[in-house]
PDB file of N, CA and C in Angstrom:
ATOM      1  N   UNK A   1     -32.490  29.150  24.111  1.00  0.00           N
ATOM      2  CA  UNK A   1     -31.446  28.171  23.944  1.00  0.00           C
ATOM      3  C   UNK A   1     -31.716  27.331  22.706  1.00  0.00           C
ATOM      4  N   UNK A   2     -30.581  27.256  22.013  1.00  0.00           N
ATOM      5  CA  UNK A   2     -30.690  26.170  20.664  1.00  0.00           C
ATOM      6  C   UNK A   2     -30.891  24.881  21.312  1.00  0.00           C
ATOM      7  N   UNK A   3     -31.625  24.020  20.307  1.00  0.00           N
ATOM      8  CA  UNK A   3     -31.313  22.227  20.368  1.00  0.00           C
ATOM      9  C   UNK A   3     -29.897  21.735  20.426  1.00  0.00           C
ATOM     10  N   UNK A   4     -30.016  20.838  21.608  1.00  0.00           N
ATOM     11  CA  UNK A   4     -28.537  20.007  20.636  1.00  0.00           C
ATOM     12  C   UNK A   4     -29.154  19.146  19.862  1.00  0.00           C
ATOM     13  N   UNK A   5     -28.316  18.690  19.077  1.00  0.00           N
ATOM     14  CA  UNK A   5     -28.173  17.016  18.088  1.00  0.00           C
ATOM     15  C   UNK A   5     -27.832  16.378  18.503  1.00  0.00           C
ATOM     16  N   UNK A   6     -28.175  15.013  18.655  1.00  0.00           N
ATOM     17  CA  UNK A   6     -27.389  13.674  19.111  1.00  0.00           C
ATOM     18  C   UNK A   6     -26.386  13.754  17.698  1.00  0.00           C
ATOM     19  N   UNK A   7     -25.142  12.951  18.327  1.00  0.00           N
ATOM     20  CA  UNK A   7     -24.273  13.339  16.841  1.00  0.00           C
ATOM     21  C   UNK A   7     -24.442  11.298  16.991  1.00  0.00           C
ATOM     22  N   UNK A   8     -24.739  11.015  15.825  1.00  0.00           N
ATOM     23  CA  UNK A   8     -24.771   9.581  15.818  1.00  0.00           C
ATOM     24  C   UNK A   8     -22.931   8.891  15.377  1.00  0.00           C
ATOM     25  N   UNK A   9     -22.178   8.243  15.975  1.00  0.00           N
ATOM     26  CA  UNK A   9     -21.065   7.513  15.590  1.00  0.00           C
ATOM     27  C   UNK A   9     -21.501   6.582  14.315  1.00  0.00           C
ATOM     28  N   UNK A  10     -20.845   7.029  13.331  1.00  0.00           N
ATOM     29  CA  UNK A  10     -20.858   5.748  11.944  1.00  0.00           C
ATOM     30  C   UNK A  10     -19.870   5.330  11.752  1.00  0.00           C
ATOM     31  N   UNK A  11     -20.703   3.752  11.904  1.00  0.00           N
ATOM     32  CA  UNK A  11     -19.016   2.621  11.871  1.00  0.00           C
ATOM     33  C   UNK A  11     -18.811   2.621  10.401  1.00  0.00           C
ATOM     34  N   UNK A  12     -17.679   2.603  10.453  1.00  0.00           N
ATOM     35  CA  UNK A  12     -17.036   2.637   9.021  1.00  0.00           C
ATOM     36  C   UNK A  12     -16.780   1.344   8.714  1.00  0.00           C
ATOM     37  N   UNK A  13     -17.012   0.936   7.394  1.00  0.00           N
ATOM     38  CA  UNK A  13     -16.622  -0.479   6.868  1.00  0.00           C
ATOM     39  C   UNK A  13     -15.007  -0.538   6.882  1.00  0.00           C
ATOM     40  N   UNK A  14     -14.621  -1.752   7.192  1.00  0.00           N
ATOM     41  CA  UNK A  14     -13.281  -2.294   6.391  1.00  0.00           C
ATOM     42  C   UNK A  14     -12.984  -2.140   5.361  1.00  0.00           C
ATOM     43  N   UNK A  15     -11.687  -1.916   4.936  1.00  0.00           N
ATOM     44  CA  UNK A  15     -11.590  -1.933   3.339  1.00  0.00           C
ATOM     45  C   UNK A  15     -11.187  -3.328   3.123  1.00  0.00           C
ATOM     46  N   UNK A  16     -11.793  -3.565   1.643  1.00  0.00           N
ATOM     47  CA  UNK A  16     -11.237  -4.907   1.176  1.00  0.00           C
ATOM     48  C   UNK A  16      -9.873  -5.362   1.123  1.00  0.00           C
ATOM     49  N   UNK A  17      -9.847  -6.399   1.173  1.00  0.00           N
ATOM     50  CA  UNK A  17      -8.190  -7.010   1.126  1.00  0.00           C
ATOM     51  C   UNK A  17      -8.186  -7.640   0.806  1.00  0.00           C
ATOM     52  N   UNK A  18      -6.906  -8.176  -0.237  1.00  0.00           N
ATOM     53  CA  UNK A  18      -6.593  -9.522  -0.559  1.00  0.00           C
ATOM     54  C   UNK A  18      -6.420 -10.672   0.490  1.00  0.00           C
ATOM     55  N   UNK A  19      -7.281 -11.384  -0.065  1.00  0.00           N
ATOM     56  CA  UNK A  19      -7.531 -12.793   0.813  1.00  0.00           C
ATOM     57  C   UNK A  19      -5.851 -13.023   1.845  1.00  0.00           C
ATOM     58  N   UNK A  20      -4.937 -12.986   0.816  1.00  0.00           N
ATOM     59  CA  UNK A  20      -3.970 -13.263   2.004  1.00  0.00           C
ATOM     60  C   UNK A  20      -3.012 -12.242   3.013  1.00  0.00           C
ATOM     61  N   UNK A  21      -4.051 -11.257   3.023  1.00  0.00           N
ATOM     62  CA  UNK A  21      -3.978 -10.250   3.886  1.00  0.00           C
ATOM     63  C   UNK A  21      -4.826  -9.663   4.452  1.00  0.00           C
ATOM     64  N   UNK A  22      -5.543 -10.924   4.826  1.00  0.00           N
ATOM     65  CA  UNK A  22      -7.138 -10.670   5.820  1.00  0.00           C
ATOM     66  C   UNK A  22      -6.686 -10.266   7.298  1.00  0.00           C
ATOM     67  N   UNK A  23      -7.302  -9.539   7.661  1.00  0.00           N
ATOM     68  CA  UNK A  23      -6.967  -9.267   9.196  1.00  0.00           C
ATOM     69  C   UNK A  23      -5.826  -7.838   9.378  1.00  0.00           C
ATOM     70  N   UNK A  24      -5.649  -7.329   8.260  1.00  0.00           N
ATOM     71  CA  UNK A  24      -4.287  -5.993   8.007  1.00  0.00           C
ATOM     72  C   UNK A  24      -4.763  -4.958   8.505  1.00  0.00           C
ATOM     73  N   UNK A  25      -4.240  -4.242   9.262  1.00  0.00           N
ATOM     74  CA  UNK A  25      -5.365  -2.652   9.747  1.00  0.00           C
ATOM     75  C   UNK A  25      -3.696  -2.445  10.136  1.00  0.00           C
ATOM     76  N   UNK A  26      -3.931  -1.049   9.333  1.00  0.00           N
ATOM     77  CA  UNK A  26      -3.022  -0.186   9.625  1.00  0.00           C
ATOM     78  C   UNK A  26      -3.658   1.327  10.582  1.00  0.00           C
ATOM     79  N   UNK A  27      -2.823   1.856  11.102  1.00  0.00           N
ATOM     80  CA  UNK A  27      -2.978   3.179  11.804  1.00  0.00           C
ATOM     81  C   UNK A  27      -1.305   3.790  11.888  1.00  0.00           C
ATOM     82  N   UNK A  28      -1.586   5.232  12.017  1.00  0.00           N
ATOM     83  CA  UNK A  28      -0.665   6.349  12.556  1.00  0.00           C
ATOM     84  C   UNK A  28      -0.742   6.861  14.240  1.00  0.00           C
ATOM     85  N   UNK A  29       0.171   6.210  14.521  1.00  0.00           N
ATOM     86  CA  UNK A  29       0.259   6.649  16.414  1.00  0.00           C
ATOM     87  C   UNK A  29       0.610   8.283  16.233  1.00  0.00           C
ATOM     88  N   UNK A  30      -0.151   8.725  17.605  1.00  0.00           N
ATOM     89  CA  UNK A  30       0.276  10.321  17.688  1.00  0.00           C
ATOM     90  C   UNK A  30       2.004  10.942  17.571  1.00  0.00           C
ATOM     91  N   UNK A  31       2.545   9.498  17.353  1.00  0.00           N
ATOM     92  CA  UNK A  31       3.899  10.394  16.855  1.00  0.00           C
ATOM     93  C   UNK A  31       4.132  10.059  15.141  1.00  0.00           C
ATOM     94  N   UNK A  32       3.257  10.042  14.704  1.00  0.00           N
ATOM     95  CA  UNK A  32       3.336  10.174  13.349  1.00  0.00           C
ATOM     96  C   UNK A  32       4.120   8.679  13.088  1.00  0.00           C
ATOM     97  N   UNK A  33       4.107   7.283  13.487  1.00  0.00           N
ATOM     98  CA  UNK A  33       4.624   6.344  13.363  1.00  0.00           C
ATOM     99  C   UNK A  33       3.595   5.256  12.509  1.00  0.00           C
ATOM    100  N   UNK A  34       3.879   4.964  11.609  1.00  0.00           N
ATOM    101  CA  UNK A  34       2.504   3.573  10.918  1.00  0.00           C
ATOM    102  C   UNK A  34       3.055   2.453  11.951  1.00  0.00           C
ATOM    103  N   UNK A  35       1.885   2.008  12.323  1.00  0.00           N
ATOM    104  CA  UNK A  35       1.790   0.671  13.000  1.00  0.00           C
ATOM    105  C   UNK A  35       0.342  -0.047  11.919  1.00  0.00           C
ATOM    106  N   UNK A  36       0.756  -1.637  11.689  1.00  0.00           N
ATOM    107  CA  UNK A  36      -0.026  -2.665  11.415  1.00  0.00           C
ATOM    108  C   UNK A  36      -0.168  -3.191  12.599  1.00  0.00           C
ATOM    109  N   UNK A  37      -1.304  -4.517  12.083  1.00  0.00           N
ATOM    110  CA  UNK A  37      -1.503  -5.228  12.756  1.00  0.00           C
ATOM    111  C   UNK A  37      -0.763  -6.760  12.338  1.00  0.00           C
ATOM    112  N   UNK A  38      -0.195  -6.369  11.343  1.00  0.00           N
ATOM    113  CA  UNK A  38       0.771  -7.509  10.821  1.00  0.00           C
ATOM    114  C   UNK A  38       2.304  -7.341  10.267  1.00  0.00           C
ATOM    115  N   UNK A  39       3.046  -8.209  10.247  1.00  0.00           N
ATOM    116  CA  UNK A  39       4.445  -8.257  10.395  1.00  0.00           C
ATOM    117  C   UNK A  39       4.611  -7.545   8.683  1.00  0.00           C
ATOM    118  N   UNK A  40       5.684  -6.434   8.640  1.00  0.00           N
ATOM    119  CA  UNK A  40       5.980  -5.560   8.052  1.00  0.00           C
ATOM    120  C   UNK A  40       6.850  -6.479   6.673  1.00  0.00           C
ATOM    121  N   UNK A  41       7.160  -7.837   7.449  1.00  0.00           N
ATOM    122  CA  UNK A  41       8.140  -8.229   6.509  1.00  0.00           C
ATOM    123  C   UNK A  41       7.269  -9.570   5.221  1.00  0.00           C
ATOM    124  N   UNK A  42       5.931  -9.711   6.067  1.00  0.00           N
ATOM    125  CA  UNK A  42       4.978 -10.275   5.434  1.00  0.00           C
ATOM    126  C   UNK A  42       4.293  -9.532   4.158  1.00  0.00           C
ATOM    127  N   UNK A  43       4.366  -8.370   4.554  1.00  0.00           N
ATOM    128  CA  UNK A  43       3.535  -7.429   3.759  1.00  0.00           C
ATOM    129  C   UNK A  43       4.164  -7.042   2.645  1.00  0.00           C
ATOM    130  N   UNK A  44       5.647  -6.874   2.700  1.00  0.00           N
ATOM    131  CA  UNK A  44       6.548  -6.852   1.191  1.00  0.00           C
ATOM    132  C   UNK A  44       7.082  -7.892   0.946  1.00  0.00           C
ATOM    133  N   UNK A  45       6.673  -9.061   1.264  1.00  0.00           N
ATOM    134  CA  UNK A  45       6.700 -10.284   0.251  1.00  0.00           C
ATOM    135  C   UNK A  45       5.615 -10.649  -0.348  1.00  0.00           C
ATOM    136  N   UNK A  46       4.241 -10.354   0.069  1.00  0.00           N
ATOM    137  CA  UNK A  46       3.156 -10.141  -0.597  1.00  0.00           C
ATOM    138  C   UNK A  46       3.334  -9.133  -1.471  1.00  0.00           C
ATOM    139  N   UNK A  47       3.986  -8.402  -1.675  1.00  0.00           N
ATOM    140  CA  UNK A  47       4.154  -7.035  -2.407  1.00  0.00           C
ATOM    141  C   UNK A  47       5.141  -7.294  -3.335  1.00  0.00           C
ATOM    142  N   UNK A  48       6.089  -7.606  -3.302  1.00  0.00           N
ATOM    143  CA  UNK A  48       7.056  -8.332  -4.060  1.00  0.00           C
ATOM    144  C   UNK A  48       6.321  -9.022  -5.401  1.00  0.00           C
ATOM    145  N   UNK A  49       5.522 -10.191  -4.732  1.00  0.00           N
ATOM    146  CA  UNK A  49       5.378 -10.992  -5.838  1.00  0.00           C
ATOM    147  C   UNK A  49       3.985 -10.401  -6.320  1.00  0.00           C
ATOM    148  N   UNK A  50       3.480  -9.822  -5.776  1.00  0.00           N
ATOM    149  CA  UNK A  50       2.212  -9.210  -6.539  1.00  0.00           C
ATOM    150  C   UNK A  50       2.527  -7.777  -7.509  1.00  0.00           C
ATOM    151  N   UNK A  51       3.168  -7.288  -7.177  1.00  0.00           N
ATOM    152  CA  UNK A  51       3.016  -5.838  -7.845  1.00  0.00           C
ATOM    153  C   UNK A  51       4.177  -5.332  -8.664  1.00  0.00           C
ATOM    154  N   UNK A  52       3.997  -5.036  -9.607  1.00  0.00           N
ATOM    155  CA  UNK A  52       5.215  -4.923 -10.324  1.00  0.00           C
ATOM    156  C   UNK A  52       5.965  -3.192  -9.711  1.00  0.00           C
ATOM    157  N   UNK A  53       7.086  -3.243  -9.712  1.00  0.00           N
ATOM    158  CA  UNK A  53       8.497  -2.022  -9.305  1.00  0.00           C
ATOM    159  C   UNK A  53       8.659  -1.692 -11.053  1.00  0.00           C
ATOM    160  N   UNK A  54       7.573  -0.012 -10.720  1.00  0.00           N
ATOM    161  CA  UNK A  54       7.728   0.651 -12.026  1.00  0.00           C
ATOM    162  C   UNK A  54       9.157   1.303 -12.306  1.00  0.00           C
ATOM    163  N   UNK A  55       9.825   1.628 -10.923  1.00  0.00           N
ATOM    164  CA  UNK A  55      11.355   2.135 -11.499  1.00  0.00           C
ATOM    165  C   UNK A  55      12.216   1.006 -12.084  1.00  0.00           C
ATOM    166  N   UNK A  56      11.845  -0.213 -11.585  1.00  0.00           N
ATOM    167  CA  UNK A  56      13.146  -1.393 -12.169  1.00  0.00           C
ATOM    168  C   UNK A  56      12.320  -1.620 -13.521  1.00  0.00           C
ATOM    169  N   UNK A  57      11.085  -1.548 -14.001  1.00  0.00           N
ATOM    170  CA  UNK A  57      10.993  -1.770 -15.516  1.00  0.00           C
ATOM    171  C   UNK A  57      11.095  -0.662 -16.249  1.00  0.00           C
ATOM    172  N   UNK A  58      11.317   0.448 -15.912  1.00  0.00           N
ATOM    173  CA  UNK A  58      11.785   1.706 -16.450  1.00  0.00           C
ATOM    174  C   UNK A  58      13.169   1.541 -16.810  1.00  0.00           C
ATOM    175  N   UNK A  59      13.843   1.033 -15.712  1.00  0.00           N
ATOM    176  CA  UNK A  59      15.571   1.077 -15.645  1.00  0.00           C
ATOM    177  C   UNK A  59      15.748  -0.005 -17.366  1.00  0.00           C
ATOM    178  N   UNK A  60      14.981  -1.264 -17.152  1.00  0.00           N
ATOM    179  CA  UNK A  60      15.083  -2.215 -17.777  1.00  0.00           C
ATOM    180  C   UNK A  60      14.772  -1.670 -19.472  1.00  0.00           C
ATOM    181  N   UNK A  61      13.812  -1.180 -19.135  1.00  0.00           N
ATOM    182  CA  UNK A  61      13.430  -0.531 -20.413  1.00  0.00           C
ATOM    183  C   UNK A  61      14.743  -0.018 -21.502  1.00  0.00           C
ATOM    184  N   UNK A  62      15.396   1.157 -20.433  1.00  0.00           N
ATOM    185  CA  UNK A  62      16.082   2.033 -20.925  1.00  0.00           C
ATOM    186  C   UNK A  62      17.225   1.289 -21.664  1.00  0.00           C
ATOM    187  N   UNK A  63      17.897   0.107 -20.961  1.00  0.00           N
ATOM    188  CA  UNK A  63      18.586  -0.669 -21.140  1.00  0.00           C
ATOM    189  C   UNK A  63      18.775  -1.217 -22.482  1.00  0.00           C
ATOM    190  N   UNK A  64      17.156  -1.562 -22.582  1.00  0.00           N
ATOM    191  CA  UNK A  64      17.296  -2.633 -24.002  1.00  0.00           C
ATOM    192  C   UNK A  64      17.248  -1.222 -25.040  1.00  0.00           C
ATOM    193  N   UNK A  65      16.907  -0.556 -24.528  1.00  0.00           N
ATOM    194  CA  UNK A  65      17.182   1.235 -25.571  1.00  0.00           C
ATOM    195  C   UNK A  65      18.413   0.897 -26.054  1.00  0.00           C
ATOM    196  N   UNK A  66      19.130   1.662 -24.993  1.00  0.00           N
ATOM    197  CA  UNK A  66      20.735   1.579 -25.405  1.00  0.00           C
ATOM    198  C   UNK A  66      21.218   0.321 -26.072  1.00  0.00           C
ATOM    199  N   UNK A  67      21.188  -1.078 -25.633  1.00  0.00           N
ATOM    200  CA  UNK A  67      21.585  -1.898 -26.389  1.00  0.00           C
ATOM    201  C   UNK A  67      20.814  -1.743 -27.483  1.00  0.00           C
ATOM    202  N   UNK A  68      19.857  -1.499 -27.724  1.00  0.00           N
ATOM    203  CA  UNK A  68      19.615  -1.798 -29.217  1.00  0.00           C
ATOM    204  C   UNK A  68      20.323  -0.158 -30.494  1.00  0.00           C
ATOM    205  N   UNK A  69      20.739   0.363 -29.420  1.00  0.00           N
ATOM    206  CA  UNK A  69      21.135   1.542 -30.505  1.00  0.00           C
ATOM    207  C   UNK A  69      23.006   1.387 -30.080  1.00  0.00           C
ATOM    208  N   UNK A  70      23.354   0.355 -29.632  1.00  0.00           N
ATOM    209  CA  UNK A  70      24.886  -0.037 -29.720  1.00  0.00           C
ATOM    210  C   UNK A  70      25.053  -0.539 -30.776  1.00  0.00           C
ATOM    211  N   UNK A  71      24.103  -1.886 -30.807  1.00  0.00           N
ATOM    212  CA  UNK A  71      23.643  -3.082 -31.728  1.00  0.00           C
ATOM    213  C   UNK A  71      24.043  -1.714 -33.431  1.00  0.00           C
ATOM    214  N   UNK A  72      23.383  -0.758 -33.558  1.00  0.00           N
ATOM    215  CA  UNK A  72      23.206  -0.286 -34.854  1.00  0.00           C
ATOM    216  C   UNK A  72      24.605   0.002 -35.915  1.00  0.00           C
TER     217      UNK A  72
END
């Protein structure tokens, strides 16, 4: 007969978070659903003002394109 191994459990660290989203733990329930541990509507107003929306400065971009080749 082979040995078994004790299989040892390793706790995994937290990932860092911005200070005003201490306490955030996300998971996937067995129906494939994200659940937090915090309100969904908190989390994209933190998101809002922190992170810039690469499609709206793309859009913006394009914009001052065209106006500036109306302008010509």
């Amino acid at each position: 007969m082979s040995k078994r191994t004790n299989k040892t459990t390793k706790i995994k660290p937290k990932p860092r978070v911005h200070s005003e989203l201490s306490g955030l733990e996300v998971s996937i329930n067995p129906f494939g659903e994200i659940q937090s541990s915090m309100n969904i509507e908190r989390i994209n107003k933190f998101l809002d003002e922190n992170v810039d929306d690469k499609k709206l400065l793309e859009k913006e971009e394009k914009e001052r394109i065209r106006n500036a080749k109306k302008k010509k």
